[in-house]
Protein backbone atom coordinates (compact mmCIF):
# COMPACT_ATOMS: atom_id res chain seq x y z
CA UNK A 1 93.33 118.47 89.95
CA UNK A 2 90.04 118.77 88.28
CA UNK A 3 89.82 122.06 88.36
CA UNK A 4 92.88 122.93 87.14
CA UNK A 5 93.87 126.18 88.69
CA UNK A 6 96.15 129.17 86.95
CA UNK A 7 98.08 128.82 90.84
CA UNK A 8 98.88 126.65 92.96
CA UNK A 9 100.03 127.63 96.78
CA UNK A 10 100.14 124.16 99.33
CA UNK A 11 101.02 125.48 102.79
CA UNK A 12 101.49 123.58 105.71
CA UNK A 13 99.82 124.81 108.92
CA UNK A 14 102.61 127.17 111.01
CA UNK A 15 102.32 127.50 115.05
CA UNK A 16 102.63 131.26 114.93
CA UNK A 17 103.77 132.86 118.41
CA UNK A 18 101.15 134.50 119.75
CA UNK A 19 98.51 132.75 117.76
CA UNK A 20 95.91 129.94 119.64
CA UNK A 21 97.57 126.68 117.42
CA UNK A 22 101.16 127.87 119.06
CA UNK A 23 99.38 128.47 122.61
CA UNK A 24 98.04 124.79 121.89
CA UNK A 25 101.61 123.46 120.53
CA UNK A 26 103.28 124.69 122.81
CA UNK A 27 101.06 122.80 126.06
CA UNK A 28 100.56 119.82 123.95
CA UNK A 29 96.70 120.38 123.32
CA UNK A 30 94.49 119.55 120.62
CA UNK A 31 96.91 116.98 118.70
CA UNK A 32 99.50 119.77 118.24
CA UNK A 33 103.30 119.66 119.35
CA UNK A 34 105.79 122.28 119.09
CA UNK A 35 109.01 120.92 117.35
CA UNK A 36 111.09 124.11 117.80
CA UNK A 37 111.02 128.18 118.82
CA UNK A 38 113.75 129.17 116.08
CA UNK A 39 111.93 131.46 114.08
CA UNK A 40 114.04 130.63 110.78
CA UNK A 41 112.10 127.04 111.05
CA UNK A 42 108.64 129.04 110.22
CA UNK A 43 107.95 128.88 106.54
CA UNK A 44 104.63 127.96 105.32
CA UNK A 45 106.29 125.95 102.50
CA UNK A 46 109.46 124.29 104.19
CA UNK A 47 108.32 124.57 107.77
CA UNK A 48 109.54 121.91 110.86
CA UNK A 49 108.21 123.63 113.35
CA UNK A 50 105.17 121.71 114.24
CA UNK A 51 103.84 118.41 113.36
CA UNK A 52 99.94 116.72 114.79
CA UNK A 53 99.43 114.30 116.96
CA UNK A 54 98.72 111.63 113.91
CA UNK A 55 100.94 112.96 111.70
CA UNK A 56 104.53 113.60 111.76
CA UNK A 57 105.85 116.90 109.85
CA UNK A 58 107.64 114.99 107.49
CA UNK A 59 104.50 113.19 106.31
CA UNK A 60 102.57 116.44 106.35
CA UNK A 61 106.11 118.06 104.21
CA UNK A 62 105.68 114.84 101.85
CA UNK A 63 101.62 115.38 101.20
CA UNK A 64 102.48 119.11 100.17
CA UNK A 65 105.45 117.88 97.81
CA UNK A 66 102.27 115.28 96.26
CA UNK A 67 99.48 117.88 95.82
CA UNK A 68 102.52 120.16 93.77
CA UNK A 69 103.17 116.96 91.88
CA UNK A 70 100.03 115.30 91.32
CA UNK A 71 98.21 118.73 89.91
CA UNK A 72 100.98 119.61 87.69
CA UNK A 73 101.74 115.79 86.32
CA UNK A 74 98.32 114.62 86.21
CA UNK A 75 97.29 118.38 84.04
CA UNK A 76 99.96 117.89 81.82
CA UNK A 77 101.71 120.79 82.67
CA UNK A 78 105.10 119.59 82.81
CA UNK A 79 106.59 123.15 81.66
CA UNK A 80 105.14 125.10 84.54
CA UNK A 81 106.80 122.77 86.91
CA UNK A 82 110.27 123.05 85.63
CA UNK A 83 109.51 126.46 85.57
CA UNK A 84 108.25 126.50 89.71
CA UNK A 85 111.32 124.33 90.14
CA UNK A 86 113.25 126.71 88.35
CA UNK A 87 112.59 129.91 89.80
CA UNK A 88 112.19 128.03 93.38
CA UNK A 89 115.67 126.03 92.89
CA UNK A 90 115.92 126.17 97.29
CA UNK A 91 112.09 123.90 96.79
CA UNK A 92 113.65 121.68 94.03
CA UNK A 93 116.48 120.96 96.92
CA UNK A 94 113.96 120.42 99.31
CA UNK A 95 111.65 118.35 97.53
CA UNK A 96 114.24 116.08 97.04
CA UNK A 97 115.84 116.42 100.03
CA UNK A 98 112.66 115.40 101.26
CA UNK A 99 111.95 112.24 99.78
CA UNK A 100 114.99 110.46 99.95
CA UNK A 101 115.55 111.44 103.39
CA UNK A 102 114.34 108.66 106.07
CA UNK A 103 112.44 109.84 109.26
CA UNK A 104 114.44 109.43 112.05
């Protein structure tokens, strides 16, 4: 936030096949754990496809929704926001989809 940047990108990590995190996911190694092999789940920014051994995907999906938040809110720059949500109206209905949905 202090710094203030022109962009913002927060990605969550993605298990991609053939890569050494989905080797790991996939046998259970290192904290990972492979939550699906549909290839329409694998999106840096609305991803379920993995989640860590100490943190669940929906936590890691709620921490990305905060940093977009917090560096917006807390910079003032309420217009750029809208405008993100705007342009990015399927990550609006995530967002929210997000935090009013309870982990099962």
């Amino acid at each position: 936030m202090k710094h203030n940047p022109d962009r913002l990108s927060v990605a969550t990590i993605v298990a991609y096949p053939g890569s050494d995190i989905y080797r790991w996911a996939l046998e259970g190694k290192n904290g990972y754990k492979l939550l699906t092999s549909d290839w329409s789940d694998y999106d840096k920014y609305l991803s379920d496809s993995i989640e860590l051994e100490n943190m669940s995907s929906r936590m890691m999906r709620l921490l990305q929704i905060q940093m977009y938040l917090e560096v917006y809110l807390r910079n003032r720059r309420f217009l750029e926001l809208f405008r993100l949500f705007f342009k990015e109206f399927t990550l609006l209905k995530y967002m929210i989809k997000q935090i009013f949905t309870t982990e099962t």
